[in-house]
Protein backbone atom coordinates (compact mmCIF):
# COMPACT_ATOMS: atom_id res chain seq x y z
CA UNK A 1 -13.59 111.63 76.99
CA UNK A 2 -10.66 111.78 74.51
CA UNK A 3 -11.15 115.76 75.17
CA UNK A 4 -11.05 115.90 78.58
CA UNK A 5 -7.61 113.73 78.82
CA UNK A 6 -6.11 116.07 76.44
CA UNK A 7 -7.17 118.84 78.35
CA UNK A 8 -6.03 117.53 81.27
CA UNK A 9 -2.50 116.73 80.08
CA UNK A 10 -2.25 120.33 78.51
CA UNK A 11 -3.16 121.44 82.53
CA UNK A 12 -0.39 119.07 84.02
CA UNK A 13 1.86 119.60 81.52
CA UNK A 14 1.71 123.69 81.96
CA UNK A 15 1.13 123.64 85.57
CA UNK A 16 4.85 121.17 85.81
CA UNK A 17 6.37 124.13 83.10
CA UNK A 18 5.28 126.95 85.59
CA UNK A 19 6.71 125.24 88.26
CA UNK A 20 10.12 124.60 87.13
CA UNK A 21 9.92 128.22 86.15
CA UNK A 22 8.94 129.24 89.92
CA UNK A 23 12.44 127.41 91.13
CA UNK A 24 14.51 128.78 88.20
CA UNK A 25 13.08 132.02 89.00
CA UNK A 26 13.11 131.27 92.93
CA UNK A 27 16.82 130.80 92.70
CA UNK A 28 17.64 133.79 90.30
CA UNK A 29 16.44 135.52 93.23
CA UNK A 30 18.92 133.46 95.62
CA UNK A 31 16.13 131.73 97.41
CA UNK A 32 17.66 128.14 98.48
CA UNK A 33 16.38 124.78 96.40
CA UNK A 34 16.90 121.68 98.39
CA UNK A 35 16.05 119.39 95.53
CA UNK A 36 19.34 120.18 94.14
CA UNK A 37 21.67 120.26 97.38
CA UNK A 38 24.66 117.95 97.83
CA UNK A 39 27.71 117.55 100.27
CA UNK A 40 28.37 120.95 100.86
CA UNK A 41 32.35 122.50 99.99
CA UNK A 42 32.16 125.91 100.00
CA UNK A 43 29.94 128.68 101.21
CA UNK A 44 29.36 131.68 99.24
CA UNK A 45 27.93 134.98 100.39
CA UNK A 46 26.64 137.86 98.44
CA UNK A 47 28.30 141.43 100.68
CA UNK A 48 26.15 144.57 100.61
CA UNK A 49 28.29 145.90 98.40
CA UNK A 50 27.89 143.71 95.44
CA UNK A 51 26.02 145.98 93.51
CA UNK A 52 28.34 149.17 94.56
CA UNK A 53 29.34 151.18 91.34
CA UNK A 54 31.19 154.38 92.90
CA UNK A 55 33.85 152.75 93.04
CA UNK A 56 36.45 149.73 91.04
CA UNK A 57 36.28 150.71 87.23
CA UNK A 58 34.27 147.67 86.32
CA UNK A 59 35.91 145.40 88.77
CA UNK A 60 34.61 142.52 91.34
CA UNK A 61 35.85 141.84 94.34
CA UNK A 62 36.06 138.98 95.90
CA UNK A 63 37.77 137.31 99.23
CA UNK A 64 38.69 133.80 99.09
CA UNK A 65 38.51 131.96 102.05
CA UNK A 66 40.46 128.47 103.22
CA UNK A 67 38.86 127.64 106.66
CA UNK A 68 40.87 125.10 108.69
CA UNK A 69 37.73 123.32 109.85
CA UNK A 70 38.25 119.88 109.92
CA UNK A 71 35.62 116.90 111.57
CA UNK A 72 36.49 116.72 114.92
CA UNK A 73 39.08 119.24 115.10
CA UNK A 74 37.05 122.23 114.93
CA UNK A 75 38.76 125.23 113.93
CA UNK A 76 37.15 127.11 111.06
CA UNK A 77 39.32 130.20 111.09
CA UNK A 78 40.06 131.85 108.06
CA UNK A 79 43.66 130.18 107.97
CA UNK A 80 43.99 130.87 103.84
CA UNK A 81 42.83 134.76 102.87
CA UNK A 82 42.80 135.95 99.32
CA UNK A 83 41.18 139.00 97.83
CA UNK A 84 40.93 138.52 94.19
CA UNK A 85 39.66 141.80 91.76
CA UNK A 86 39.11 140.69 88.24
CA UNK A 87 38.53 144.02 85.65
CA UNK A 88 37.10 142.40 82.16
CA UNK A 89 36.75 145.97 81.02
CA UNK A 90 40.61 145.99 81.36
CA UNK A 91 40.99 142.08 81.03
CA UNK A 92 43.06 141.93 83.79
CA UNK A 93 43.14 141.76 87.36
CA UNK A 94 45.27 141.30 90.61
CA UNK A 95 45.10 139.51 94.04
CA UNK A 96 46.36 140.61 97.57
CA UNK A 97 47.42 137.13 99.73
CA UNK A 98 46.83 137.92 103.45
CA UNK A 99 49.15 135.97 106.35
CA UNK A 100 46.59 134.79 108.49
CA UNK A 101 48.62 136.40 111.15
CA UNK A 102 48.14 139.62 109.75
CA UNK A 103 46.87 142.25 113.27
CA UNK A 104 43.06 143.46 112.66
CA UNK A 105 40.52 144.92 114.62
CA UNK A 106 37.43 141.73 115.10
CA UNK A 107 34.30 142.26 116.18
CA UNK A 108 34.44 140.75 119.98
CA UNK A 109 37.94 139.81 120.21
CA UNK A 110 39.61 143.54 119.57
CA UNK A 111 42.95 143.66 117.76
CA UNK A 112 43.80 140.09 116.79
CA UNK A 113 44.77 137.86 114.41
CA UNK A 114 42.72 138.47 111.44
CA UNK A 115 42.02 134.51 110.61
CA UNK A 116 39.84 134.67 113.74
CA UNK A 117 37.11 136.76 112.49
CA UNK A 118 35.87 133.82 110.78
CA UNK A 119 35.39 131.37 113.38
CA UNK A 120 33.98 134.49 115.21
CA UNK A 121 31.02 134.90 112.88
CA UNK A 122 32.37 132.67 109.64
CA UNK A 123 32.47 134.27 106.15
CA UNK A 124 30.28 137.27 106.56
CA UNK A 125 32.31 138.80 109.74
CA UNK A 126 36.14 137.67 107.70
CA UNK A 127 34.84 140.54 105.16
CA UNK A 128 33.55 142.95 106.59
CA UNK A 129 37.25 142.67 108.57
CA UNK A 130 39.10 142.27 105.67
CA UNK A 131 36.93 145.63 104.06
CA UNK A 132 38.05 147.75 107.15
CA UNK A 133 41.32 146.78 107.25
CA UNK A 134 42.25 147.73 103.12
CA UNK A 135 39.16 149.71 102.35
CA UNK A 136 38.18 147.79 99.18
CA UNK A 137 34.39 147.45 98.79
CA UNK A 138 33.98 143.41 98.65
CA UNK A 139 31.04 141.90 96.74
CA UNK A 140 31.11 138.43 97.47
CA UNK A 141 33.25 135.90 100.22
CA UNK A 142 33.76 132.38 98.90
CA UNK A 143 34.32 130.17 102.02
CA UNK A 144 35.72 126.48 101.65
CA UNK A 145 37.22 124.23 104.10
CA UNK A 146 40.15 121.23 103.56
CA UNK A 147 37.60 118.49 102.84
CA UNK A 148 35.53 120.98 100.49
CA UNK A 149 38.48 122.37 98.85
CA UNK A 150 39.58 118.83 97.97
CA UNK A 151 36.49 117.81 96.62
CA UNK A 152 36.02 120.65 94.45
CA UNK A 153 39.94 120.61 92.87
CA UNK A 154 39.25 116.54 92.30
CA UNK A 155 35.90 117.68 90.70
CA UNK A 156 37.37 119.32 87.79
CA UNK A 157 40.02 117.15 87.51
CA UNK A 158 43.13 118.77 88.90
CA UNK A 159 45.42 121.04 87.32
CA UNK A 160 48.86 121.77 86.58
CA UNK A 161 51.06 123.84 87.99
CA UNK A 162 55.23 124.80 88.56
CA UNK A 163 57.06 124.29 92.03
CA UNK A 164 59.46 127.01 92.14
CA UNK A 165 61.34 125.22 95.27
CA UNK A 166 61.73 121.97 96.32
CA UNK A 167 59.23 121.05 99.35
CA UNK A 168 59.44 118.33 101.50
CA UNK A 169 57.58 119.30 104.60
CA UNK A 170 56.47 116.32 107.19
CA UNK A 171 53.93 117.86 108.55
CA UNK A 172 52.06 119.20 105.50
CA UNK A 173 52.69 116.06 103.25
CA UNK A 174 54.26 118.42 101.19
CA UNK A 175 56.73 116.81 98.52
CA UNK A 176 57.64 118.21 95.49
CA UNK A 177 60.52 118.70 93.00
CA UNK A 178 61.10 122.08 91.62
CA UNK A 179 59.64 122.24 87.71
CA UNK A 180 56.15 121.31 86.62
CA UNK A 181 53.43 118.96 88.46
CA UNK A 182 50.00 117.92 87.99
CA UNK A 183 47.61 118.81 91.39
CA UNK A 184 45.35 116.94 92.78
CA UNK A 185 43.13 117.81 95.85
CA UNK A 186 45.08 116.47 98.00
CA UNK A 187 48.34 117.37 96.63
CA UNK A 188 47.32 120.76 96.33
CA UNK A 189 46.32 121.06 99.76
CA UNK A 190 49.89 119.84 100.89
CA UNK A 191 51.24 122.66 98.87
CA UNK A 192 49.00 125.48 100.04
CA UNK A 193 49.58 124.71 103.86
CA UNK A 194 53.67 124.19 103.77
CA UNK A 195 55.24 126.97 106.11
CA UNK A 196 57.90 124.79 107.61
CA UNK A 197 60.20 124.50 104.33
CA UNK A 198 60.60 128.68 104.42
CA UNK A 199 62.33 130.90 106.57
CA UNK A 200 59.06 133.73 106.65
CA UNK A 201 56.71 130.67 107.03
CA UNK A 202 53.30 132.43 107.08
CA UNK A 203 53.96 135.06 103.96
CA UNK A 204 55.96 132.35 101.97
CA UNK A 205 52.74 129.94 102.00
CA UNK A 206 50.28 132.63 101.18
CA UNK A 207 52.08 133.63 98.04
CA UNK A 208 52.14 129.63 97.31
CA UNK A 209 48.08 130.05 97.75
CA UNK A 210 47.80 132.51 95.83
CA UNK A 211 50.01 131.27 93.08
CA UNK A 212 48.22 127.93 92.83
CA UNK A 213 44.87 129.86 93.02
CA UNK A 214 46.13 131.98 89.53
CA UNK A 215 47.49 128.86 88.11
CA UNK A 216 43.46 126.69 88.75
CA UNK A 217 42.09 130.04 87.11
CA UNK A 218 44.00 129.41 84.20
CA UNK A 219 42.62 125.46 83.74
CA UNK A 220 39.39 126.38 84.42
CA UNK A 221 39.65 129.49 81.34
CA UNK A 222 40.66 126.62 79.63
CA UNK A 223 39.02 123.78 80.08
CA UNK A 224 35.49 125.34 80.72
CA UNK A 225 35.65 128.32 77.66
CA UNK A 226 32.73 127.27 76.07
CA UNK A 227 29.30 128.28 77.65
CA UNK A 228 28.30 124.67 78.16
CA UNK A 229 31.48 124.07 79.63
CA UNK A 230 31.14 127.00 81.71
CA UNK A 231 27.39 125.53 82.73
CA UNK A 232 28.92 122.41 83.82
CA UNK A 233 31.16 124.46 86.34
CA UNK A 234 28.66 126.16 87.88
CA UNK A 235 26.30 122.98 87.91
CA UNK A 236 29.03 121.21 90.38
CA UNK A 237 29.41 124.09 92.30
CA UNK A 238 25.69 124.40 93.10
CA UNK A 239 25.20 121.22 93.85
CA UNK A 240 27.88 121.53 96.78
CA UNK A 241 27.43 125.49 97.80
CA UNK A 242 25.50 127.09 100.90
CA UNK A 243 24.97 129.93 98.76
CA UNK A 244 23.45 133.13 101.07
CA UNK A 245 21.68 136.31 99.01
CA UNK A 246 23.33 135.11 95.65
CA UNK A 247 21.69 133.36 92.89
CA UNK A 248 22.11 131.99 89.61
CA UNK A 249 22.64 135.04 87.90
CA UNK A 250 25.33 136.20 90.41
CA UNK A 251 27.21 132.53 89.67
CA UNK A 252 27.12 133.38 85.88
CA UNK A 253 28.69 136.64 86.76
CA UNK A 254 31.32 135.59 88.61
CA UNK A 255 32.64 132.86 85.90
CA UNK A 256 31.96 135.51 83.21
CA UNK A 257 33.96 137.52 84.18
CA UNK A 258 36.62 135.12 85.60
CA UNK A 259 36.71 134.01 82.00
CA UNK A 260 37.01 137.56 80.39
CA UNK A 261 40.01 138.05 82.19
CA UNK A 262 43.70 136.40 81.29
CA UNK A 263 45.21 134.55 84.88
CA UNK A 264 48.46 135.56 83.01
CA UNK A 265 47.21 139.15 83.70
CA UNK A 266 46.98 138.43 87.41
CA UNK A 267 49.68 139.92 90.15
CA UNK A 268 49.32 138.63 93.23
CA UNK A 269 51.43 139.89 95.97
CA UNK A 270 51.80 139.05 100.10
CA UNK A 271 50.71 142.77 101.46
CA UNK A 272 53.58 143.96 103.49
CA UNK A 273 53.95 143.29 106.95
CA UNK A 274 56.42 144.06 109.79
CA UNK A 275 57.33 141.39 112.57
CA UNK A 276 56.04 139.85 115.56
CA UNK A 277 53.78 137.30 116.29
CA UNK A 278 50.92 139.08 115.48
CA UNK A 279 52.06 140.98 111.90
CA UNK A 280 51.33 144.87 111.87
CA UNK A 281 50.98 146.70 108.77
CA UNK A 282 54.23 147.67 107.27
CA UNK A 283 54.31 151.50 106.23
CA UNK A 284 53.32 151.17 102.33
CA UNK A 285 50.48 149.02 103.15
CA UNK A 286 47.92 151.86 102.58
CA UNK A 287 49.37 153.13 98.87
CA UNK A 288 49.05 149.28 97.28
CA UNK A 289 45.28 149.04 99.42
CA UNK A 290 44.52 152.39 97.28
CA UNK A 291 46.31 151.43 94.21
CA UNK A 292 44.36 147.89 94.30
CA UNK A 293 41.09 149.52 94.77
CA UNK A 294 40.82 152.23 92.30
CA UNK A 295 40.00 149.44 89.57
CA UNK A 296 41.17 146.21 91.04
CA UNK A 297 44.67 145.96 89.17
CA UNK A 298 48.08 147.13 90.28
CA UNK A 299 49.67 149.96 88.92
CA UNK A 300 52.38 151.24 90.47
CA UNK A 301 52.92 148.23 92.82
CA UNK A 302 54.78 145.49 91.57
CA UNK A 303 53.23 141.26 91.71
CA UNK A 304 55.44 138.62 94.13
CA UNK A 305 57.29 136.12 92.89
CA UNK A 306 58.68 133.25 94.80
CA UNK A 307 61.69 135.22 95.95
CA UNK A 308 59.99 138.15 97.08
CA UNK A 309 56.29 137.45 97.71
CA UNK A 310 55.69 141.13 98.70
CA UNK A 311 56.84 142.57 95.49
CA UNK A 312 58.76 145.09 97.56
C-alpha cells in the first residue's frame, strides 16, 4: 500500500512538473496564459520583421506608442510616437520622436495625420505606417495608454529626471521648476502632454517624450542591472501586457539589450517637419531616416536638445 502511494505521488508530482513546463514552454512560444493576466497597461506586438537580419548592424527596433484612450473618452490614437533602435554590438543607440501631426499615408483614411493609424487598426496598423513612412524595418510596437502608462511608471517607483524650462500649463497639470525632479506617473504624464507652454507646441512635447523616455531607461539600467532585478521587470510587465506573437524569450531580449546599451548613448531628435496643420516632411527627412536605419544610431545627424529638438 505504502508502494502504491509513493508511486502515485512520483505520478502527480511529474505529471504537475510537465505541466508547468507545457505553460513555460507554451509562452516561450507566445501562446497567451490567463493564469497570470492582470489589469492590462500596455500592448505589445511582435512585427514580421522581428527576426529580419539584412538589415540594422545588430540593432532592434522598436516604436513606442502613447495612445490617448481614456474610459469614456475614447480616442486611442497614437497621440505619443517614438521609434527607439538600441545597437548592444555598438552599445549605443538613438530615437526619432514623431509629432503626432506628422502627414502619412493610412490605410482607409489616405494622407492624414499619422496618430490616426492607430485608432484605425491600433498598434499593428501605427507600424506598418510608421515603416512606410521612414523605411526602418520595425520588430516590435509597444502600445500603452494614460491609465497604463501611469501604472507602469508608479510600478517601478518613478524616476528622476531635469526640467530644462519652467512649465506651468493648466490644461496638462503641468508644473515644474527648471533643475532636477523626481516623476511620478502622474507627474510624468503632465510633462509628456504639455504643448501649450511652447511656441512649436506639437515638436516641443515630443522631444519632452522622448527625453523623459531616455531619462526612465537610465533608472531602469540602474535599478534593475542584476538578472533578478531584471526578472522582476519583466514579471510586472507580464502580468499587465496583451502581448501578440511575442513570448518570454522576446521580453528577455528586449531588456537585454536595453541594458547592454548606455541611455547616455541615446540621441533622440524631433524628425524635421515643415508647417501647416497637417506637418509634411521637411527636405532632409529622408538622409536622417537612412542614417538611423543603417544600424540604428546617428551618424552624421546631430540629437535635439531642448532648444532645438530637431537637431537641425
Amino acid at each position: 500500500m505504502t508502494r502504491h502511494w509513493l508511486r502515485r505521488g512520483v505520478a502527480v508530482a511529474l505529471g504537475f512538473v510537465l505541466g508547468l513546463g507545457g505553460l513555460f514552454g507554451s509562452w516561450l512560444a507566445g501562446i497567451q496564459l490567463p493564469l497570470v493576466s492582470g489589469r492590462t497597461y500596455l500592448e505589445l506586438v511582435k512585427l514580421d520583421h522581428a527576426g529580419y537580419s539584412g538589415q540594422g548592424g545588430g540593432a532592434v527596433f522598436i516604436v513606442l506608442i502613447g495612445s490617448d484612450y481614456r474610459p469614456g473618452l475614447g480616442g486611442e490614437r497614437g497621440d505619443a510616437l517614438h521609434v527607439l533602435a538600441l545597437n548592444p554590438e555598438l552599445g549605443a543607440g538613438s530615437m526619432l520622436d514623431i509629432p503626432r501631426d506628422t502627414c502619412a499615408q493610412v490605410p482607409g483614411r489616405g494622407t492624414t495625420k499619422i496618430n490616426s493609424a492607430h485608432s484605425e487598426g491600433g498598434p499593428q496598423l501605427q507600424a506598418e505606417v510608421i515603416e512606410a513612412m521612414t523605411g526602418v524595418k520595425l520588430s516590435y510596437a509597444v502600445s500603452v495608454d494614460f491609465a497604463g502608462f501611469v501604472g507602469i511608471v508608479d510600478g517601478v517607483g518613478g524616476f528622476d529626471a531635469n526640467v530644462p524650462y519652467a512649465m506651468n500649463d493648466g490644461f496638462s497639470g503641468a508644473s515644474f521648476s527648471p533643475g532636477p525632479h523626481h516623476f511620478d506617473g502622474n507627474s510624468a504624464l503632465a510633462f509628456s502632454r504639455d504643448r501649450h507652454d511652447f511656441g512649436p507646441g506639437d515638436i516641443q512635447r515630443t522631444w519632452n517624450q522622448g527625453h523623459l523616455i531616455v531619462a526612465a531607461m537610465r533608472k531602469l539600467r540602474i535599478a534593475y542591472a542584476s538578472p533578478a532585478k531584471r526578472f522582476e521587470l519583466l514579471a510586472l510587465l507580464s502580468r499587465h501586457s496583451k502581448i501578440h506573437g511575442a513570448g518570454l524569450s522576446d521580453l528577455f531580449r528586449l531588456a537585454q539589450s536595453a541594458y547592454e546599451v548606455d541611455p547616455g548613448k541615446i540621441e533622440h531628435a524631433t524628425i524635421p517637419t515643415s508647417g501647416g496643420d497637417c506637418l509634411g516632411l521637411a527636405g532632409d527627412a529622408r538622409s536622417l531616416f537612412d542614417d538611423f536605419a543603417d544600424d540604428g544610431v546617428l551618424q552624421a545627424h546631430n540629437g535635439g536638445t531642448p532648444d532645438n529638438p530637431t537637431g537641425r
